[in-house]
C-alpha atoms as a PDB file:
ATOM      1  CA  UNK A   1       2.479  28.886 -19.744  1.00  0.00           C
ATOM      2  CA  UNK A   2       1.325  25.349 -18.366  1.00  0.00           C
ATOM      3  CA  UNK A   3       2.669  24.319 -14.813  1.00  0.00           C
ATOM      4  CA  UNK A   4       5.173  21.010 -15.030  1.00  0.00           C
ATOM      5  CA  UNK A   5       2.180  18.891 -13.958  1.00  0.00           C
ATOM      6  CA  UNK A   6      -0.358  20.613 -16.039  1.00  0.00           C
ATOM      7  CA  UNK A   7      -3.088  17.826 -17.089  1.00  0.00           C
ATOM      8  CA  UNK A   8      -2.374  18.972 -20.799  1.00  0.00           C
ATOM      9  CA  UNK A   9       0.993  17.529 -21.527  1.00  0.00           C
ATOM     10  CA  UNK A  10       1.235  14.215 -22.972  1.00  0.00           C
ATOM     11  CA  UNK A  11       2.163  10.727 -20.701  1.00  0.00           C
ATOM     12  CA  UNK A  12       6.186   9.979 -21.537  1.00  0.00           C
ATOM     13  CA  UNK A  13       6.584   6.152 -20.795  1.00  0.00           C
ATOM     14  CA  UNK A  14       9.707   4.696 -19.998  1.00  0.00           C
ATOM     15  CA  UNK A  15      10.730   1.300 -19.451  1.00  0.00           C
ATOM     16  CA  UNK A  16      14.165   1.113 -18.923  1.00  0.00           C
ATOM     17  CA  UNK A  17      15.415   1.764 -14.933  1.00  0.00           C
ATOM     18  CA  UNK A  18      18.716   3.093 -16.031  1.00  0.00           C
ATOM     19  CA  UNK A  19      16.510   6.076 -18.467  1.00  0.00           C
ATOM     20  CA  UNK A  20      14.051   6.317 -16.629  1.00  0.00           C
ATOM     21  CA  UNK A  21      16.328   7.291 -13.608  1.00  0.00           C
ATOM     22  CA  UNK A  22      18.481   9.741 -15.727  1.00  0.00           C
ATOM     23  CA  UNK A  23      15.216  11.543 -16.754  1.00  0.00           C
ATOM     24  CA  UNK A  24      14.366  11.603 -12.774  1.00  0.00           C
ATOM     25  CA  UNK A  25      17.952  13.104 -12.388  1.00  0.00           C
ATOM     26  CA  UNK A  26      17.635  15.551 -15.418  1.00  0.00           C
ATOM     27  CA  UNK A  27      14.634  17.193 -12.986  1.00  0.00           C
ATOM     28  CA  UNK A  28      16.014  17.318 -10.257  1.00  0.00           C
ATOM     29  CA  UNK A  29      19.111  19.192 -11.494  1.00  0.00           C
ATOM     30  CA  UNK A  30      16.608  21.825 -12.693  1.00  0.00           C
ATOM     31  CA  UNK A  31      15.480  22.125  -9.627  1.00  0.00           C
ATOM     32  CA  UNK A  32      12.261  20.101  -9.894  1.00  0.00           C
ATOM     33  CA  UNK A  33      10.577  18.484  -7.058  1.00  0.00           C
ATOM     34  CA  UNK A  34       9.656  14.957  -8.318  1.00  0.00           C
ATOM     35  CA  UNK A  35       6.574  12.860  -7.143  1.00  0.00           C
ATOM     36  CA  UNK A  36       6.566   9.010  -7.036  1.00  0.00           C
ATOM     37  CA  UNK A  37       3.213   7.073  -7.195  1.00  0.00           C
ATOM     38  CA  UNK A  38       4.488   2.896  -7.101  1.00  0.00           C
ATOM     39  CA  UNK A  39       1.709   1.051  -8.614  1.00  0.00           C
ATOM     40  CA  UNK A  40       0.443  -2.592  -9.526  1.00  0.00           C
ATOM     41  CA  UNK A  41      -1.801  -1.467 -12.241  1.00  0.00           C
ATOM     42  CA  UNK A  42      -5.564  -1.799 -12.139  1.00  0.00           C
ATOM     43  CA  UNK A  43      -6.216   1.744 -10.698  1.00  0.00           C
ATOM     44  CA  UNK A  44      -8.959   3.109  -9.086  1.00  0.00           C
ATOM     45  CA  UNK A  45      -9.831   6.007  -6.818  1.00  0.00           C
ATOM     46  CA  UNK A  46      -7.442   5.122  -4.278  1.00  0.00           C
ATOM     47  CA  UNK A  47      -4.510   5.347  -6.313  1.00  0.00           C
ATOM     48  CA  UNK A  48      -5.963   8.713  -8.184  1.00  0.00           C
ATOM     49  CA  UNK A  49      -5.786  10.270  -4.353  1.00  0.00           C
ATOM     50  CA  UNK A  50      -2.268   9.184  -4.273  1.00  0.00           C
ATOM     51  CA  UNK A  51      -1.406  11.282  -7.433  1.00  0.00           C
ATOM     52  CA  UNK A  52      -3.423  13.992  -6.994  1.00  0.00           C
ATOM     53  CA  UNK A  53      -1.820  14.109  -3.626  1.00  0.00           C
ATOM     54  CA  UNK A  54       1.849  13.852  -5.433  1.00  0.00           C
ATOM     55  CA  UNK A  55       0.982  16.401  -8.157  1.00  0.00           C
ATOM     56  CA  UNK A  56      -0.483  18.647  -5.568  1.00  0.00           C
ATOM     57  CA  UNK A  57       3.217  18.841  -3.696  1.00  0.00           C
ATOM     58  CA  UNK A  58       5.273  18.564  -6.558  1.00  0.00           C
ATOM     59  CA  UNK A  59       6.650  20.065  -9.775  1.00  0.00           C
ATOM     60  CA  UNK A  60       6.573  16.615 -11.696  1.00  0.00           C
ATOM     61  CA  UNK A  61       5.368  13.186 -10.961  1.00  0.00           C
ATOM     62  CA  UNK A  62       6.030   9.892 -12.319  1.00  0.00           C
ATOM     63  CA  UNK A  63       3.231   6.758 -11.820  1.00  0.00           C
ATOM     64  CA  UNK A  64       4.585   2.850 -12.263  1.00  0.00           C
ATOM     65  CA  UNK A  65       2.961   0.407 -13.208  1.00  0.00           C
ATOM     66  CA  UNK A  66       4.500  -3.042 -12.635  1.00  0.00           C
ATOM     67  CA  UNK A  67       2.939  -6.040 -11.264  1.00  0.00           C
ATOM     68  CA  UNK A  68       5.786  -7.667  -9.355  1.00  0.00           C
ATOM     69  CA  UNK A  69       6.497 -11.228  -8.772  1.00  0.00           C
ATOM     70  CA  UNK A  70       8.682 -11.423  -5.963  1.00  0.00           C
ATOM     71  CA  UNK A  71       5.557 -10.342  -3.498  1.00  0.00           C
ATOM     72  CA  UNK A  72       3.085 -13.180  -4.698  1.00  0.00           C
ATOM     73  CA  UNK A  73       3.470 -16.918  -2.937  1.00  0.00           C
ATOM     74  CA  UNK A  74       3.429 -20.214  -4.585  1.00  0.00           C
ATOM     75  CA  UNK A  75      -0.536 -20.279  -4.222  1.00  0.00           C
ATOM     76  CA  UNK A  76      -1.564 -16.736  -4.900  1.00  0.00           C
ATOM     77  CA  UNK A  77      -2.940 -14.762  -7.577  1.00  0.00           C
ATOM     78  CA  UNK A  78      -0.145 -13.229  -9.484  1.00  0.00           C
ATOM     79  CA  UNK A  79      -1.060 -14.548 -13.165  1.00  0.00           C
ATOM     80  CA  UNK A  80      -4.583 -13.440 -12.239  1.00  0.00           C
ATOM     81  CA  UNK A  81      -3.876 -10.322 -10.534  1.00  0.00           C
ATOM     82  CA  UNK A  82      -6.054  -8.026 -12.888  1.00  0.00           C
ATOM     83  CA  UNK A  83      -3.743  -6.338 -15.740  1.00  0.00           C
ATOM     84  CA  UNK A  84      -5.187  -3.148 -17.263  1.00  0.00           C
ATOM     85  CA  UNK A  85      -2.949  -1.239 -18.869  1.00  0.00           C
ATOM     86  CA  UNK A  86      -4.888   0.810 -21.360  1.00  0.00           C
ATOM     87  CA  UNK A  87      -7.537   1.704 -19.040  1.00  0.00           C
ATOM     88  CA  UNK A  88      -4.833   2.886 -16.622  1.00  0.00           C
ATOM     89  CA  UNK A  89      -3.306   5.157 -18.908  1.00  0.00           C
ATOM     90  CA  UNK A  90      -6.675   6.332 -19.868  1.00  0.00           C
ATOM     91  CA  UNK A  91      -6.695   7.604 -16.188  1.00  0.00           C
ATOM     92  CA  UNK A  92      -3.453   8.718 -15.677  1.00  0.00           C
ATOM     93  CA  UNK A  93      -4.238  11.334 -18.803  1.00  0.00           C
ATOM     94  CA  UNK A  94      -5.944  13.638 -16.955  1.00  0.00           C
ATOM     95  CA  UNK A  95      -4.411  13.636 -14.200  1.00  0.00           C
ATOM     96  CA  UNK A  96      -1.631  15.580 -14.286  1.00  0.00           C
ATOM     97  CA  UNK A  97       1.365  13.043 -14.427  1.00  0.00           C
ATOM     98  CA  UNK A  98       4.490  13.526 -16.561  1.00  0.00           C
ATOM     99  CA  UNK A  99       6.364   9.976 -16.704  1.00  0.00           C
ATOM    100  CA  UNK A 100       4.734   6.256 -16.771  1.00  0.00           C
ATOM    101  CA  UNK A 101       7.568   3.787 -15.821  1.00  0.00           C
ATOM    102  CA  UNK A 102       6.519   0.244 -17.137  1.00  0.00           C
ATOM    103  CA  UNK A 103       9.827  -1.770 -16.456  1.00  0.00           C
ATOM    104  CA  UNK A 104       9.874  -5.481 -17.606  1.00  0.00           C
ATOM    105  CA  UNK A 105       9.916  -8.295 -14.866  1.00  0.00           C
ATOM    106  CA  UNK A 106      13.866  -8.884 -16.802  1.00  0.00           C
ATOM    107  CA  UNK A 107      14.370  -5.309 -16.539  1.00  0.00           C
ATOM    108  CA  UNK A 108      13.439  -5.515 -12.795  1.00  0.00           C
ATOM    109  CA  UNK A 109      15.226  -8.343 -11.961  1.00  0.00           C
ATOM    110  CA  UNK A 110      17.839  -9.495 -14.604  1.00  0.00           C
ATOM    111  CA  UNK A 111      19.534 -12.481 -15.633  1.00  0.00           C
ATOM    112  CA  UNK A 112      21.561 -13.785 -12.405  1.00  0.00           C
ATOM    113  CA  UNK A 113      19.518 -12.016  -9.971  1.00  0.00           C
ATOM    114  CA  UNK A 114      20.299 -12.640  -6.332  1.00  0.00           C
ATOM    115  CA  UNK A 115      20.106  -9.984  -4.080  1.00  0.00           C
ATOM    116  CA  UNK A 116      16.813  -9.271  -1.749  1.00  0.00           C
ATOM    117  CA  UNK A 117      16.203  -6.798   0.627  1.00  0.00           C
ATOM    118  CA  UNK A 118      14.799  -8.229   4.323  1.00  0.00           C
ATOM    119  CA  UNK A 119      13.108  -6.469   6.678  1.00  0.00           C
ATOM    120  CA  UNK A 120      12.457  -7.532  10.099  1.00  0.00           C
ATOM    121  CA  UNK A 121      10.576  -5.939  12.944  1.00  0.00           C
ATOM    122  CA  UNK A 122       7.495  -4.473  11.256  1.00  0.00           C
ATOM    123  CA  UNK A 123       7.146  -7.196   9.153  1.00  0.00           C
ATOM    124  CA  UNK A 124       7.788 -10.021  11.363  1.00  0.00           C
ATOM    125  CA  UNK A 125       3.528 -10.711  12.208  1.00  0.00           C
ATOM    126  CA  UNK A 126       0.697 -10.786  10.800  1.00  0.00           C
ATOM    127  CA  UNK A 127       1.090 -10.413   6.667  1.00  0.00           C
ATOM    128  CA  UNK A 128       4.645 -11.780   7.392  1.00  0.00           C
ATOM    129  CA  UNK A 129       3.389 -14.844   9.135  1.00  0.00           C
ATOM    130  CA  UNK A 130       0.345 -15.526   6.378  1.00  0.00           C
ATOM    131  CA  UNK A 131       2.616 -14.862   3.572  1.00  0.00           C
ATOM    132  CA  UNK A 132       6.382 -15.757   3.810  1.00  0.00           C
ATOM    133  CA  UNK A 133       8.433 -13.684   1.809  1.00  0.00           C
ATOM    134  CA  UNK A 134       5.859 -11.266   1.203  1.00  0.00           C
ATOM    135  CA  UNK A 135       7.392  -8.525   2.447  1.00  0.00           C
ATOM    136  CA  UNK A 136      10.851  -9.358   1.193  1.00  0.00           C
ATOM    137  CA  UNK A 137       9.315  -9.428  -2.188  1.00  0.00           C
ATOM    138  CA  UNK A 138       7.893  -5.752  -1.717  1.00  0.00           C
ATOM    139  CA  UNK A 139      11.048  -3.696  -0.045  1.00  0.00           C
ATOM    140  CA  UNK A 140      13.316  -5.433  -2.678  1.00  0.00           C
ATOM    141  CA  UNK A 141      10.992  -4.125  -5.524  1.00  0.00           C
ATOM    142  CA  UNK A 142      10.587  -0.768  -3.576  1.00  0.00           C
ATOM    143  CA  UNK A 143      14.132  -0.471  -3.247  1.00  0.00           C
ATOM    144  CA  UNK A 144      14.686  -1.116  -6.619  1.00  0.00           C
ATOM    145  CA  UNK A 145      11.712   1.239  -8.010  1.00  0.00           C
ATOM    146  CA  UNK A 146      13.338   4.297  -5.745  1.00  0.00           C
ATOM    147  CA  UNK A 147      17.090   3.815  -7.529  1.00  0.00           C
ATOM    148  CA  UNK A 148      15.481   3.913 -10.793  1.00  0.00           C
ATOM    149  CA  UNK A 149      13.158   6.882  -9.757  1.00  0.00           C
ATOM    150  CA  UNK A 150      14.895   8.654  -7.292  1.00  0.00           C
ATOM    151  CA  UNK A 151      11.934  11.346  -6.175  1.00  0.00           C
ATOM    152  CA  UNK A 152      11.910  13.642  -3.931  1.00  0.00           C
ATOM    153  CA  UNK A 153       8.658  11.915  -2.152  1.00  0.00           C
ATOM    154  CA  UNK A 154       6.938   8.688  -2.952  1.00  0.00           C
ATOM    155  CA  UNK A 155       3.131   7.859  -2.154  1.00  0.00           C
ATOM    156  CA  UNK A 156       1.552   5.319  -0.567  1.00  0.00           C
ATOM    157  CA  UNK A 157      -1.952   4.344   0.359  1.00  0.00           C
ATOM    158  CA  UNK A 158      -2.637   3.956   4.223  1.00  0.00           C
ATOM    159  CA  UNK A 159      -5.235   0.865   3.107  1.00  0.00           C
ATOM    160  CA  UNK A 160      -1.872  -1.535   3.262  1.00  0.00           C
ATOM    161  CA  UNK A 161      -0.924  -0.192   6.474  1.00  0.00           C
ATOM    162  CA  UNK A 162       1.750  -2.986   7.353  1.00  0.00           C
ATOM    163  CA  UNK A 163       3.767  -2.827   4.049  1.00  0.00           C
ATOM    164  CA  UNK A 164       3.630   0.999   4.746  1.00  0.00           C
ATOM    165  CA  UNK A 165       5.458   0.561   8.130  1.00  0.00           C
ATOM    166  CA  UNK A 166       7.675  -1.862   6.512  1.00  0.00           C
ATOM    167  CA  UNK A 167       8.599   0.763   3.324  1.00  0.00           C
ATOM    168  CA  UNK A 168       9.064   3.337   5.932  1.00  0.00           C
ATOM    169  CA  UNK A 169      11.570   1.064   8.137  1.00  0.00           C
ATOM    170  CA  UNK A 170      13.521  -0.237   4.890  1.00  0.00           C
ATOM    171  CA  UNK A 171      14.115   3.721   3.592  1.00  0.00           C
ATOM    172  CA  UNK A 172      14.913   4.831   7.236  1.00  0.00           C
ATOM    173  CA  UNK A 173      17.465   1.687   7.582  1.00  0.00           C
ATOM    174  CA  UNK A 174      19.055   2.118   4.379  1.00  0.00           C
ATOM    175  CA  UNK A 175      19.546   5.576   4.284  1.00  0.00           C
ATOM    176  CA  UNK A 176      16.966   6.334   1.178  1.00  0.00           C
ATOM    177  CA  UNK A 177      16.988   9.801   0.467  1.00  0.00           C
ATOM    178  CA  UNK A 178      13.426   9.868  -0.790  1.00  0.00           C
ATOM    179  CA  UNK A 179      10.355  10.849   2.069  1.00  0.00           C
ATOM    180  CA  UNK A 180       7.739   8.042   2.348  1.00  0.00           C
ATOM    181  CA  UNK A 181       4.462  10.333   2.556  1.00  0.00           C
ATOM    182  CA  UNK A 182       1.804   7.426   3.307  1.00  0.00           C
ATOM    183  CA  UNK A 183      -2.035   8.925   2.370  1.00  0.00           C
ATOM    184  CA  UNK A 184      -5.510   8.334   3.529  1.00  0.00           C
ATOM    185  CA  UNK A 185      -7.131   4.987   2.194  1.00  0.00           C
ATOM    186  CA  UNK A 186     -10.012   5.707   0.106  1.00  0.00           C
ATOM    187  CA  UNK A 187     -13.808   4.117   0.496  1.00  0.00           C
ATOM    188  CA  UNK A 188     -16.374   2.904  -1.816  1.00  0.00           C
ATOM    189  CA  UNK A 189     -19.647   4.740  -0.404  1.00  0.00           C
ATOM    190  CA  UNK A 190     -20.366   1.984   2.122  1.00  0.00           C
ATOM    191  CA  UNK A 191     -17.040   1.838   3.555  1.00  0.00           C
ATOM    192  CA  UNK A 192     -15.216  -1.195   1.761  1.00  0.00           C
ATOM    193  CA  UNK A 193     -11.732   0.236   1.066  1.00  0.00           C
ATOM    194  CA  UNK A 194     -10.900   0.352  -2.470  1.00  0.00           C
ATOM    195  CA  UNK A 195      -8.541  -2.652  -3.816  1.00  0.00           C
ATOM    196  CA  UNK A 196      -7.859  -3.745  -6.852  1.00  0.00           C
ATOM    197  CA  UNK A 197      -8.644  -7.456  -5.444  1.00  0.00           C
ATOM    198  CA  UNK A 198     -12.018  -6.358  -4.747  1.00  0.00           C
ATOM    199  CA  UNK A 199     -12.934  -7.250  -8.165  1.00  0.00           C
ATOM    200  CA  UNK A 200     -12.949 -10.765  -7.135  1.00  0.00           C
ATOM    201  CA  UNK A 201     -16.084 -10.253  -4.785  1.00  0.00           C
ATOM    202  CA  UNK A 202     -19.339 -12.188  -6.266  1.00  0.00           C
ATOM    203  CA  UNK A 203     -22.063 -10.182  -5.963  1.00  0.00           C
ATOM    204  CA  UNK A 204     -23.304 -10.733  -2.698  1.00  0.00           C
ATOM    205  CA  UNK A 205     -19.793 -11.468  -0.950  1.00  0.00           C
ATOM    206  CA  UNK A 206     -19.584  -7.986  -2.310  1.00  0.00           C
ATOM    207  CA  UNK A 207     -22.684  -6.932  -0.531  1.00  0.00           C
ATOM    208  CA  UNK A 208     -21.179  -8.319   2.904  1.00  0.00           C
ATOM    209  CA  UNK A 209     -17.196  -6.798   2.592  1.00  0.00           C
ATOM    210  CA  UNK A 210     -18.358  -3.749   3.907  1.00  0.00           C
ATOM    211  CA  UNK A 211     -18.796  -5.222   6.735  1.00  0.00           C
ATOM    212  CA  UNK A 212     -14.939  -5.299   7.929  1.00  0.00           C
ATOM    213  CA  UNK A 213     -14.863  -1.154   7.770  1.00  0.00           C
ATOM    214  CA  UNK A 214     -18.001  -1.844  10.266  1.00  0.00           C
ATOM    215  CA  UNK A 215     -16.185  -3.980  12.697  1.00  0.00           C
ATOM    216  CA  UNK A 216     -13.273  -1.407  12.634  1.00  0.00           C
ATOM    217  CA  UNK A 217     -15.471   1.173  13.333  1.00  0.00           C
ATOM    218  CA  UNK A 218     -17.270  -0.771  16.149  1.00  0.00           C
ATOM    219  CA  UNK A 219     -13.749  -1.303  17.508  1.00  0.00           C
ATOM    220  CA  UNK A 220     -13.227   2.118  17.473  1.00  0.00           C
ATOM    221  CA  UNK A 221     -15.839   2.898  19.497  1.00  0.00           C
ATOM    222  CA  UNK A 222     -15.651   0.100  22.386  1.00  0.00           C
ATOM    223  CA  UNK A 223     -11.994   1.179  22.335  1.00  0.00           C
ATOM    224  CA  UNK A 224     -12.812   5.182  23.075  1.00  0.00           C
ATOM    225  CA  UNK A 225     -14.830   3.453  25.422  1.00  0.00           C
ATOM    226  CA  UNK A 226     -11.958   1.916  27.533  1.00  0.00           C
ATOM    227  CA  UNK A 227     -12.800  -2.030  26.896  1.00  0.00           C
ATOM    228  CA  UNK A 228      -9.656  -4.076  27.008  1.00  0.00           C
ATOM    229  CA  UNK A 229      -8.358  -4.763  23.648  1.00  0.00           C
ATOM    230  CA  UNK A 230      -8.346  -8.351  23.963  1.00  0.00           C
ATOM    231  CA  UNK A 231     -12.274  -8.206  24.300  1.00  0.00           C
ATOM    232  CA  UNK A 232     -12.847  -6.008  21.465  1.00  0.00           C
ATOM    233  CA  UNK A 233     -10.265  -8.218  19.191  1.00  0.00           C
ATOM    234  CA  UNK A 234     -12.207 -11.007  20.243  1.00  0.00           C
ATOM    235  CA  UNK A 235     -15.593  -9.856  20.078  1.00  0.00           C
ATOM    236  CA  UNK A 236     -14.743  -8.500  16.586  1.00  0.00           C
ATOM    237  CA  UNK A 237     -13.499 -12.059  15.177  1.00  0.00           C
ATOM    238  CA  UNK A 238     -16.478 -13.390  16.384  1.00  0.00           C
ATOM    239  CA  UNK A 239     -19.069 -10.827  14.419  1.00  0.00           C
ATOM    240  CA  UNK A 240     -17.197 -11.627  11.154  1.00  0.00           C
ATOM    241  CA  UNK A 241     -16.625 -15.341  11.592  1.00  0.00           C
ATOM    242  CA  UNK A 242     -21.246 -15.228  11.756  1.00  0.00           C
ATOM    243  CA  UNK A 243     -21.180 -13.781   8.469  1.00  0.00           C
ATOM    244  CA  UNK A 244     -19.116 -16.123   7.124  1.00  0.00           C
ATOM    245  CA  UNK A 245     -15.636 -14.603   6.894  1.00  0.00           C
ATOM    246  CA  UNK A 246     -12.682 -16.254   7.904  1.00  0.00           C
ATOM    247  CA  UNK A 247     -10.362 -14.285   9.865  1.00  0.00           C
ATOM    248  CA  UNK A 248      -6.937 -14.487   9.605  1.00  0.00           C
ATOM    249  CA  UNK A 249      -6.427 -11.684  12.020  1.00  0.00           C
ATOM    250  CA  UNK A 250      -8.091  -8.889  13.710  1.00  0.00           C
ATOM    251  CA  UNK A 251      -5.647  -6.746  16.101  1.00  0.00           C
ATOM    252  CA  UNK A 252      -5.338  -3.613  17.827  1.00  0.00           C
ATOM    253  CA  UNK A 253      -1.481  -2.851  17.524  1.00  0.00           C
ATOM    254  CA  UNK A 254       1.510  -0.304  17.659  1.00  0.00           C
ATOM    255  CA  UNK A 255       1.075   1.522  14.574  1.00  0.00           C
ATOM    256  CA  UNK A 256       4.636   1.670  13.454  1.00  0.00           C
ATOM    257  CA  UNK A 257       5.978  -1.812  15.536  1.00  0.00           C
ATOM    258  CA  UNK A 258       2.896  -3.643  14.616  1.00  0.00           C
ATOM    259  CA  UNK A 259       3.659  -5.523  18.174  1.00  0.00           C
ATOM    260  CA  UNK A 260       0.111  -6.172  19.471  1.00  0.00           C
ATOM    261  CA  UNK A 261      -1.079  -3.758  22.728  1.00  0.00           C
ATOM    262  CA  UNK A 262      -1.708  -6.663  24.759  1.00  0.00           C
ATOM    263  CA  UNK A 263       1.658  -7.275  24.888  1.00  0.00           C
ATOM    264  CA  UNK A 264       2.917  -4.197  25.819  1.00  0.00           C
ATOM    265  CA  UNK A 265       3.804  -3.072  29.741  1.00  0.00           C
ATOM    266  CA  UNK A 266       0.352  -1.537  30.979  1.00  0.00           C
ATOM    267  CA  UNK A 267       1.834   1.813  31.653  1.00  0.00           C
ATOM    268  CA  UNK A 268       3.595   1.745  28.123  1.00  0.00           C
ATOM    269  CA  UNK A 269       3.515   5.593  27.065  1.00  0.00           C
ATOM    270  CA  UNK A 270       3.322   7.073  23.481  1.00  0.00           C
ATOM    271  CA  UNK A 271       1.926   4.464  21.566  1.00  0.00           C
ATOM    272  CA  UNK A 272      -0.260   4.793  18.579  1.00  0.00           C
ATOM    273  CA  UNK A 273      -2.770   2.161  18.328  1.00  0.00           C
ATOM    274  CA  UNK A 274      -4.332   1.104  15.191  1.00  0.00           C
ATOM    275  CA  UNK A 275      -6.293  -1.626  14.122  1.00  0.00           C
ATOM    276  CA  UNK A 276      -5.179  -3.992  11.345  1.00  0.00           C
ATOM    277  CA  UNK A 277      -7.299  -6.752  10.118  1.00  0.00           C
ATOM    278  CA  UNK A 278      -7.008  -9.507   7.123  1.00  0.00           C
ATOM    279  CA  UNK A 279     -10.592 -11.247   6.521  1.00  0.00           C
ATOM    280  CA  UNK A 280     -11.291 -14.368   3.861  1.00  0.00           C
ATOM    281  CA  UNK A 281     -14.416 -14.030   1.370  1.00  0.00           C
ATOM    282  CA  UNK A 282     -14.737 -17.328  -0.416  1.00  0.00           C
ATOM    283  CA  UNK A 283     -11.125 -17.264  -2.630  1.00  0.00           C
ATOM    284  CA  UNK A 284     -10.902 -13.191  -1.974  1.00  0.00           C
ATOM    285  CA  UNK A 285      -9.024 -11.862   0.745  1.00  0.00           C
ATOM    286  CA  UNK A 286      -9.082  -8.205   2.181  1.00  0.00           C
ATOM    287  CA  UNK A 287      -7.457  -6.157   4.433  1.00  0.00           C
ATOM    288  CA  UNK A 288      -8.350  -3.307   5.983  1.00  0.00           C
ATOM    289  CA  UNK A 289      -7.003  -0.850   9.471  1.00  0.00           C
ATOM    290  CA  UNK A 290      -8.447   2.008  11.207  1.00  0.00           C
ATOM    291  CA  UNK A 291      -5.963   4.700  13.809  1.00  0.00           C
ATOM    292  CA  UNK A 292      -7.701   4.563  16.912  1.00  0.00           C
ATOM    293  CA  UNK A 293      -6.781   7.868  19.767  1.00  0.00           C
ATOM    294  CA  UNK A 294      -3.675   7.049  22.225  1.00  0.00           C
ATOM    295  CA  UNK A 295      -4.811   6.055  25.457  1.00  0.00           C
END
């Protein structure tokens, strides 16, 4: 008899929050462990980790697809953000997943709308300053994708290191009953994390985004090296801004505060550092973070 996530059964899409959470609920009452894998669309390897991950620890796993409007500012790319439906499904077949949630931007946020979830503290800096109301835009829609799936764990990728922090404070603060796991960003074989925005890369900016995994790594080692971390951030920004990125930050932080380590008391104890970058190519812009070893 096939396993509840056996490749072999057939997708079950659902696009209605209130059914789609009563079929979470039905599974859970049998005693199911349910997976959650939150999605944009436009998959790729990264997000097949994330599933194979989920299907790996649980009994049944559901994948959304939704690109959400609430996260996107007045100048960015939401109406371009890359929409692939039928491909996606195409890799979601094989894969092991039982239910494809595909709510409508109405269904997500209906008529008379008004409530939005804010978090502070981890998302105060860096993607907070470049993009107001980012964030508030993602732990709304978060908040609202865990009521209508309920799992027992949801994934997320490690390559948007930030929002994970931020997910992980809003669930904590509001009492969510459902564990954040946060997984391993994937790589393309020379190092570029995998994004569905990397699509947007000409051909030889394409060639040169590898080169922010580089500088992590090259922060990495000055840092196991014991150079300051203001020298490293700065030495960094400069080897980037040569091959024509612009930089809207490069910084060695807290992991989970995001506060920067040159701000903390010099004989500050227990932190995890981690480096978090966002880097410009022409109209395209990445981001990218590497865990560096406590000091």
């Amino acid at each position: 008899m096939n396993s509840p996530h056996t490749p072999t059964q057939p997708l079950v899409f659902e696009s209605d929050p209130v059914a789609m959470r009563a079929r979470v609920a039905e599974a859970l009452r049998g005693g199911l462990r349910v997976g959650f894998v939150p999605t944009m669309g436009a998959l790729h390897a990264g997000h097949d980790s994330l599933v194979a991950r989920a299907t790996g620890e649980c009994d049944a796993v559901a994948v959304s697809i939704f690109v959400n409007p609430t996260q996107f500012g007045p100048r960015e790319d939401y109406s371009r953000y890359p929409r692939t439906f039928e491909a996606d499904c195409g890799r979601l077949r094989p894969l092991g997943v039982r239910w494809v949630f595909t709510p409508s931007v109405e269904g997500m946020y209906p008529a008379g709308d008004a409530t939005r979830v804010h978090v502070a503290g981890p998302a105060d800096r860096w993607e907070g300053a470049f993009r107001p109301g980012h964030f508030d835009g993602v732990a709304t829609v978060v908040a609202k994708l865990l009521s209508a799936v309920p799992a027992t764990k949801a994934y997320f990728g490690e390559k948007d290191w930030q929002q994970s922090a931020v997910i992980r404070r809003m669930a904590a603060d509001l009492l969510l009953p459902t564990e954040i796991v946060v997984c391993p960003t994937v790589r393309e074989a020379d190092g570029l994390a995998m994004s569905s925005r990397n699509v947007y890369l000409s051909a030889p900016e394409r060639s040169r985004a590898a080169a922010i995994a580089r500088s992590l790594e090259r922060g990495s080692e000055l840092w196991d090296r014991g150079v300051e971390a203001g020298e490293i951030e700065r030495a960094a920004r400069e080897s980037l801004v040569e091959l024509g990125f612009e930089v809207d930050y490069w910084s060695i932080v807290c992991e989970d505060s995001l506060v920067p380590v040159v701000e903390l008391p010099a004989a500050a104890g227990g932190v995890r550092p981690r480096i978090i970058t966002a880097c410009r190519l022409g109209s395209t812009r990445l981001i990218d973070n590497r865990g560096l070893s406590p000091r």
